[in-house]
N, C-alpha and C. Protein backbone atom coordinates (compact mmCIF):
# COMPACT_ATOMS: atom_id res chain seq x y z
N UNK A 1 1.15 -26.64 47.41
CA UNK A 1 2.12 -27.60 46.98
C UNK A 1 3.00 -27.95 48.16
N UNK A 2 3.28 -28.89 48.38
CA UNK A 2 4.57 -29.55 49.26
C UNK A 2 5.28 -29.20 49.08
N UNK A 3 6.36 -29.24 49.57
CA UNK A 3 7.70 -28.93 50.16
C UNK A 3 8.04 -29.99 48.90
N UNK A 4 8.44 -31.10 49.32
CA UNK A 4 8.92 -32.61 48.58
C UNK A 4 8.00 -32.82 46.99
N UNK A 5 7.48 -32.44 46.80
CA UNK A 5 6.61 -32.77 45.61
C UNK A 5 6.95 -31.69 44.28
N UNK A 6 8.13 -32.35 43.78
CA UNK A 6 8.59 -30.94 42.75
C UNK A 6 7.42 -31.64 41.78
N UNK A 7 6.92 -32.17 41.31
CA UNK A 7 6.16 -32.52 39.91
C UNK A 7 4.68 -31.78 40.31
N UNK A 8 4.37 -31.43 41.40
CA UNK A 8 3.22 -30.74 41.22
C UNK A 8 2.61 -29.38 40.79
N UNK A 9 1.72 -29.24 40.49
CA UNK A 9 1.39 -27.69 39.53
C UNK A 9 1.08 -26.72 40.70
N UNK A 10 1.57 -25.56 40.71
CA UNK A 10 2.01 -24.69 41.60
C UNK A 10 0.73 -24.12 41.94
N UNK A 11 -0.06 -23.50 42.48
CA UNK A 11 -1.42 -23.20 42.65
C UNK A 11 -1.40 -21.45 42.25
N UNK A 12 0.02 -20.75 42.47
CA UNK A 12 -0.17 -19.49 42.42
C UNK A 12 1.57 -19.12 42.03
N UNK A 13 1.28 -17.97 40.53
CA UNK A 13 2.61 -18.09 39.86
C UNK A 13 3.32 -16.81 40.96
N UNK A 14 4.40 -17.25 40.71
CA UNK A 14 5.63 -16.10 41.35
C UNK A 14 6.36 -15.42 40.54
N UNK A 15 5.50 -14.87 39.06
CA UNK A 15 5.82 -13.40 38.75
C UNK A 15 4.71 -12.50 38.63
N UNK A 16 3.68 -13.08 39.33
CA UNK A 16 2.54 -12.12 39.68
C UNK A 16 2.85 -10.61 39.59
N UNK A 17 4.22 -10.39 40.45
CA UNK A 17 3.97 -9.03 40.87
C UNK A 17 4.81 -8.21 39.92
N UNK A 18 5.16 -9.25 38.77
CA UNK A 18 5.84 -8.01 37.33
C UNK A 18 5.20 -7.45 36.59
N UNK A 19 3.23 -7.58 36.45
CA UNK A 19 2.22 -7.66 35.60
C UNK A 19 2.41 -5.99 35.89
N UNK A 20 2.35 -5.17 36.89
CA UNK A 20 2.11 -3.89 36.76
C UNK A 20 3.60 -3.35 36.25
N UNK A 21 4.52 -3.77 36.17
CA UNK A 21 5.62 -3.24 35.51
C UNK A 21 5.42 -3.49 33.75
N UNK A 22 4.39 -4.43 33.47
CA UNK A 22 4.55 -4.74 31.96
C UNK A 22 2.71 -3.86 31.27
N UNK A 23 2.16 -3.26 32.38
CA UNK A 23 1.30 -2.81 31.94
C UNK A 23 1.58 -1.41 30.90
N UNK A 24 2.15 -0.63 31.61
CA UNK A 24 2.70 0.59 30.97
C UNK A 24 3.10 0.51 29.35
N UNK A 25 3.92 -0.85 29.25
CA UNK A 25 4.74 -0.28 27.94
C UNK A 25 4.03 -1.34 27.55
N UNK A 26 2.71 -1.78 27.56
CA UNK A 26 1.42 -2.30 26.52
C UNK A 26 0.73 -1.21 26.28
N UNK A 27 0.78 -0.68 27.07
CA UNK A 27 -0.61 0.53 26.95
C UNK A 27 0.00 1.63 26.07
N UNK A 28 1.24 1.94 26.20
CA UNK A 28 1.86 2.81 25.11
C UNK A 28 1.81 1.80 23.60
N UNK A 29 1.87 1.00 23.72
CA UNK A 29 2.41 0.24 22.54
C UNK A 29 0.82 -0.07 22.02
N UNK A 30 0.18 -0.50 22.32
CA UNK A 30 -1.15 -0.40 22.16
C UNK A 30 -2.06 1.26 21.04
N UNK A 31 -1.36 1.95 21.83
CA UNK A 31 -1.91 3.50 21.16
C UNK A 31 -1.26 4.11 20.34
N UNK A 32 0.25 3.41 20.37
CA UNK A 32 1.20 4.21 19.64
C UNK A 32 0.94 4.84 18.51
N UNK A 33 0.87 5.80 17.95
CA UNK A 33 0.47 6.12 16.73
C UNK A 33 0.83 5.53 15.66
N UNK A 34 1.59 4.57 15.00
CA UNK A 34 2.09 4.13 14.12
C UNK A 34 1.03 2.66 14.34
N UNK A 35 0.61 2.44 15.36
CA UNK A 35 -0.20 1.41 15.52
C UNK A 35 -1.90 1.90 14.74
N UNK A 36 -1.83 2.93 14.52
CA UNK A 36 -3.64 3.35 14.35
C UNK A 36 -3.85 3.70 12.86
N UNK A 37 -4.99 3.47 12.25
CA UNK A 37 -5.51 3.28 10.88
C UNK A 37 -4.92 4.11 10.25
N UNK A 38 -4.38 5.34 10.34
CA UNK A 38 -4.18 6.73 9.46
C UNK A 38 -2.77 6.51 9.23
N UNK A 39 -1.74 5.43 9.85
CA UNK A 39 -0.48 5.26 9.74
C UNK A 39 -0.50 4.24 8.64
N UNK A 40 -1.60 3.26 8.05
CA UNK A 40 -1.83 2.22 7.57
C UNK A 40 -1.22 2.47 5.98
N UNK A 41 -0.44 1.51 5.48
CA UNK A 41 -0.60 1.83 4.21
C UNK A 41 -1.67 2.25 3.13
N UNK A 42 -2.77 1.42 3.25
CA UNK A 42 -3.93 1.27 2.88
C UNK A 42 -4.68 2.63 2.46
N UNK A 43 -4.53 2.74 4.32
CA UNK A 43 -5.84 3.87 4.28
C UNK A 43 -4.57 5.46 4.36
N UNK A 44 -3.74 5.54 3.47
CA UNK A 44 -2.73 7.02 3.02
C UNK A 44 -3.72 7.20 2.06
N UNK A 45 -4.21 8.48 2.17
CA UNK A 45 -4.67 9.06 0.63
C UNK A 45 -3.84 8.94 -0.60
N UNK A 46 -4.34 8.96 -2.08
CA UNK A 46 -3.50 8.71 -2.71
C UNK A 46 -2.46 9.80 -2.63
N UNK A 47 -1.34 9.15 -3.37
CA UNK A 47 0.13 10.31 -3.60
C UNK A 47 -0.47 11.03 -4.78
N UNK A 48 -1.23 10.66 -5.89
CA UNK A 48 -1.39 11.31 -7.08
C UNK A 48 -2.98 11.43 -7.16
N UNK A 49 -3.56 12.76 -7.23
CA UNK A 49 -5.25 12.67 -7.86
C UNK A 49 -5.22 12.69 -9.44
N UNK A 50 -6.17 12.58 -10.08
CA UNK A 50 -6.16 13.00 -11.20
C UNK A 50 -6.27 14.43 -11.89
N UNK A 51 -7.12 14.75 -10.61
CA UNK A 51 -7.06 16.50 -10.98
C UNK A 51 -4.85 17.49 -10.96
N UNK A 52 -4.50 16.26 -9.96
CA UNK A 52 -3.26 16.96 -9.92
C UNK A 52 -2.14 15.94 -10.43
N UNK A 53 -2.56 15.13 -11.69
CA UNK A 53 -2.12 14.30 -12.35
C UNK A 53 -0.48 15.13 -13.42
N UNK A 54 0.82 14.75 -13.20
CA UNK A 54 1.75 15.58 -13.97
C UNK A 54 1.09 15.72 -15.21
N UNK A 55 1.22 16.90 -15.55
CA UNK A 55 1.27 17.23 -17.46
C UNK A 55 1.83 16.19 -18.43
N UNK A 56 2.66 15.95 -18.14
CA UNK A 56 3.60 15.37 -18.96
C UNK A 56 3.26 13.81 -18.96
N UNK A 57 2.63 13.18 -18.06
CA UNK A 57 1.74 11.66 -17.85
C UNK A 57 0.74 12.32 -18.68
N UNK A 58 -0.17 12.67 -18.40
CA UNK A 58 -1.39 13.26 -19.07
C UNK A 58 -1.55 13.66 -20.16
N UNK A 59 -0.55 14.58 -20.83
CA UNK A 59 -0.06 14.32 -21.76
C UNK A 59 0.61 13.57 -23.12
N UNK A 60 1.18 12.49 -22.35
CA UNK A 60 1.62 11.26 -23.53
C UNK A 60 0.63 10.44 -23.00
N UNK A 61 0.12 10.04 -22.28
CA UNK A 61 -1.20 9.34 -22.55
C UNK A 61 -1.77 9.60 -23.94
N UNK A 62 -2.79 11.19 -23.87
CA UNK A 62 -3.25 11.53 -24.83
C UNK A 62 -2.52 11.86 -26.01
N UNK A 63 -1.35 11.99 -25.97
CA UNK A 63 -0.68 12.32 -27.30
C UNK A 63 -0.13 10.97 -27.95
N UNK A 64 0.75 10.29 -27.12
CA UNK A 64 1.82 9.07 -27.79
C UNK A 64 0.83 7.77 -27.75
N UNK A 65 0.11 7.65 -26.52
CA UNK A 65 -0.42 6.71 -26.16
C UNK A 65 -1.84 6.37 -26.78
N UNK A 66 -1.82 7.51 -27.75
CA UNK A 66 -3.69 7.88 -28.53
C UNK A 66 -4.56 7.52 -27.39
N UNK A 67 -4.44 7.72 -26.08
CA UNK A 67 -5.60 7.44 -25.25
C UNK A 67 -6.84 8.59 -25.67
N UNK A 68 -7.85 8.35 -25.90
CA UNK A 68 -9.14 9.07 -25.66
C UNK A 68 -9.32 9.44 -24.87
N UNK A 69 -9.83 11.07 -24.60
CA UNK A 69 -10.27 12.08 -24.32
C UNK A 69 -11.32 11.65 -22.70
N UNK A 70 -12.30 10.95 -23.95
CA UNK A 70 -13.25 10.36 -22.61
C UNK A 70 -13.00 9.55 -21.75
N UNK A 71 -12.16 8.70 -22.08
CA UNK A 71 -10.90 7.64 -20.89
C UNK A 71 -10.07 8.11 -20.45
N UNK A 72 -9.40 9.00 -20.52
CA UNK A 72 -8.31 9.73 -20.06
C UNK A 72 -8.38 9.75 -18.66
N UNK A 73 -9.37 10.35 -17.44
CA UNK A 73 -9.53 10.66 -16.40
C UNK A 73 -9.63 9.58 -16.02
N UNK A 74 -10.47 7.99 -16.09
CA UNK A 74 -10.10 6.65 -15.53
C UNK A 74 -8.68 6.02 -15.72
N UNK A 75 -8.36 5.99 -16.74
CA UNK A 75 -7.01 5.57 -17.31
C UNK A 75 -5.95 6.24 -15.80
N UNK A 76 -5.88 7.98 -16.06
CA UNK A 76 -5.14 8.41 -14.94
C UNK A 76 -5.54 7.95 -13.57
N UNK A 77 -6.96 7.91 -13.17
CA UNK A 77 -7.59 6.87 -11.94
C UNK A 77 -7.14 5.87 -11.67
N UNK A 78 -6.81 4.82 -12.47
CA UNK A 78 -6.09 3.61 -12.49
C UNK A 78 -4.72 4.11 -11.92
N UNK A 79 -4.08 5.01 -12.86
CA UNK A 79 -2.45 5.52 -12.54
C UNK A 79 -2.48 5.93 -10.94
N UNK A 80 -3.47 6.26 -10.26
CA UNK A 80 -3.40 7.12 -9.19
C UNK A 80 -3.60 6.20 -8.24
N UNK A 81 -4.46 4.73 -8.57
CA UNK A 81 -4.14 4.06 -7.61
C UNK A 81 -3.16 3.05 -7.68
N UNK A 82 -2.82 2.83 -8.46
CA UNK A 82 -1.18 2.07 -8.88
C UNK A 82 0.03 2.69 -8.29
N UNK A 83 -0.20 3.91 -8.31
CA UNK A 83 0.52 5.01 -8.08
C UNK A 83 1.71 5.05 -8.63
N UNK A 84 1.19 5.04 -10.01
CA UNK A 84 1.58 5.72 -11.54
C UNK A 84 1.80 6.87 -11.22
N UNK A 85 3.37 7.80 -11.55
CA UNK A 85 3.44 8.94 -11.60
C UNK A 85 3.72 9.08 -12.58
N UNK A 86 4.57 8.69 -13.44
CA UNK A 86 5.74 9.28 -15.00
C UNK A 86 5.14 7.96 -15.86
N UNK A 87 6.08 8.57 -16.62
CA UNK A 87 6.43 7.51 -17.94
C UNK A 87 6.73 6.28 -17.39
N UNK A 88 7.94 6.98 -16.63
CA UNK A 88 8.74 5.91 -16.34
C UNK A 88 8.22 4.70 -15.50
N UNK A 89 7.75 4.84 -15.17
CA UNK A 89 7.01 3.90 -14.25
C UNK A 89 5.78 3.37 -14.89
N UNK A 90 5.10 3.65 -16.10
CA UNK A 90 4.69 2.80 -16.64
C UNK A 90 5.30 1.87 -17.83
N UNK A 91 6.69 2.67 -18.06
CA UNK A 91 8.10 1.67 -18.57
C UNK A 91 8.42 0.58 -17.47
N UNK A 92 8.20 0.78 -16.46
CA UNK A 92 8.60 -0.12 -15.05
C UNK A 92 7.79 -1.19 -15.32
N UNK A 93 6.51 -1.29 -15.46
CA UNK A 93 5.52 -1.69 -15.26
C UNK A 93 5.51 -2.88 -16.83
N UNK A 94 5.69 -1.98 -18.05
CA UNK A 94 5.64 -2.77 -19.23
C UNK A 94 6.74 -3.92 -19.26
N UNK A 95 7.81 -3.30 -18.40
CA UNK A 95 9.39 -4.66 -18.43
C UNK A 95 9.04 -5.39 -17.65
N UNK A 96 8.06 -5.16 -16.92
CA UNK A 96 7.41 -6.44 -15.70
C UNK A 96 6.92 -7.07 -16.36
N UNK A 97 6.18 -6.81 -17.65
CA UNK A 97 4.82 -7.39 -17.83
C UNK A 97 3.88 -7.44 -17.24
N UNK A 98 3.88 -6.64 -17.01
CA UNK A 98 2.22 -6.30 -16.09
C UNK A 98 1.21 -5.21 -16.41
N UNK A 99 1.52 -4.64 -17.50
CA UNK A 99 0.27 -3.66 -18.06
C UNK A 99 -1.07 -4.23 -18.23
N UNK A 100 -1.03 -5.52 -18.38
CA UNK A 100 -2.57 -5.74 -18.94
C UNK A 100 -3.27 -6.73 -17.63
N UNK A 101 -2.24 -6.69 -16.62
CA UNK A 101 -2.62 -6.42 -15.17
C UNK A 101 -3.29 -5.84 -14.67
N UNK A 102 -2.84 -4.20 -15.19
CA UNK A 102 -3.13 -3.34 -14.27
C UNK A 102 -4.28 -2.12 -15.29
N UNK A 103 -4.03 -2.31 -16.80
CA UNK A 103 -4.78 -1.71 -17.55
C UNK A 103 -5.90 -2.44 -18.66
N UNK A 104 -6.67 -1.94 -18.58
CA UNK A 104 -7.52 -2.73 -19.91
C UNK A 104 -6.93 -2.94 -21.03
N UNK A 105 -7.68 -4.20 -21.81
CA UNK A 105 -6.45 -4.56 -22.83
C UNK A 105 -6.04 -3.17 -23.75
N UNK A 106 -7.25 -3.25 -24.31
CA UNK A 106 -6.87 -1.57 -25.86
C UNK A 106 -5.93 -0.55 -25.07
N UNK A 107 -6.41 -0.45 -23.44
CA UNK A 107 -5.13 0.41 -22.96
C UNK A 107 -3.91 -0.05 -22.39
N UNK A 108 -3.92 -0.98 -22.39
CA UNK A 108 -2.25 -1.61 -22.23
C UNK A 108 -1.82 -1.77 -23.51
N UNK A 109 -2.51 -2.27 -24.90
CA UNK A 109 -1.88 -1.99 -26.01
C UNK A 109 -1.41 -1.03 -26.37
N UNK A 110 -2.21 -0.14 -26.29
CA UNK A 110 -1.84 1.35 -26.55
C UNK A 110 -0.33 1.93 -25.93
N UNK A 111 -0.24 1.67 -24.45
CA UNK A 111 0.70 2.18 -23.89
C UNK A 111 2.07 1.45 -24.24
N UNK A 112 1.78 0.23 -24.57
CA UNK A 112 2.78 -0.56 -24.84
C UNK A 112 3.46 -0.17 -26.12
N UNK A 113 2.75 0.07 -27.30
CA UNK A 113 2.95 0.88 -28.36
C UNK A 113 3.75 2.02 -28.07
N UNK A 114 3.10 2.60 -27.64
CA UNK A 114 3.83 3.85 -27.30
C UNK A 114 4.95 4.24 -26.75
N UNK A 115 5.20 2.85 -26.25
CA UNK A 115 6.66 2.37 -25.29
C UNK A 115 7.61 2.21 -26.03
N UNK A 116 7.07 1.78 -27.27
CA UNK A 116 8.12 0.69 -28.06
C UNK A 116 8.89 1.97 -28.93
């Protein structure tokens, strides 16, 4: 480029030499752990299995909620990935309106019943 010629395109930039000062804190930021799959919401194992489903969910299911015996373990499956813990939170869920969202109809009736 000329001296006199400000409108022309520069052939070679003049912060070339900051690229190794900005490498470092990519390369951390890049690996950071909060950056990698296991930090992901997604991929957290669930908070609730069904094998270690509370009593007391499991319970008024099958008791208040007349859920069946043989549905019971999907029903809580559903809860576990909703991540349904209590009652209460499928009270959360019924003031939303969203049980028959998140449950099959006969079992959102059911629970809804059981709410009331």
């Amino acid at each position: 480029r000329r001296r006199g010629d400000a409108l022309a395109p520069r052939t070679t930039s003049t912060h070339t030499h900051m690229l190794p000062l900005l490498a470092a804190p990519l390369a951390l930021w890049a690996t950071a752990p909060w950056r990698s799959a296991a930090y992901e919401f997604r991929s957290r194992p669930a908070l609730l299995s069904v094998a270690a489903a509370p009593a007391d969910l499991r319970s008024w299911l099958s008791e208040e909620a007349n859920v069946s015996p043989q549905f019971l373990d999907a029903v809580l499956s559903v809860c576990d990935d909703e991540m349904i813990g209590s009652v209460e939170n499928l009270r959360t869920l019924s003031t939303a309106g969203m049980l028959a969202s998140v449950f099959k109809p006969v079992i959102a009736a059911s629970i809804e019943a059981a709410l009331a």
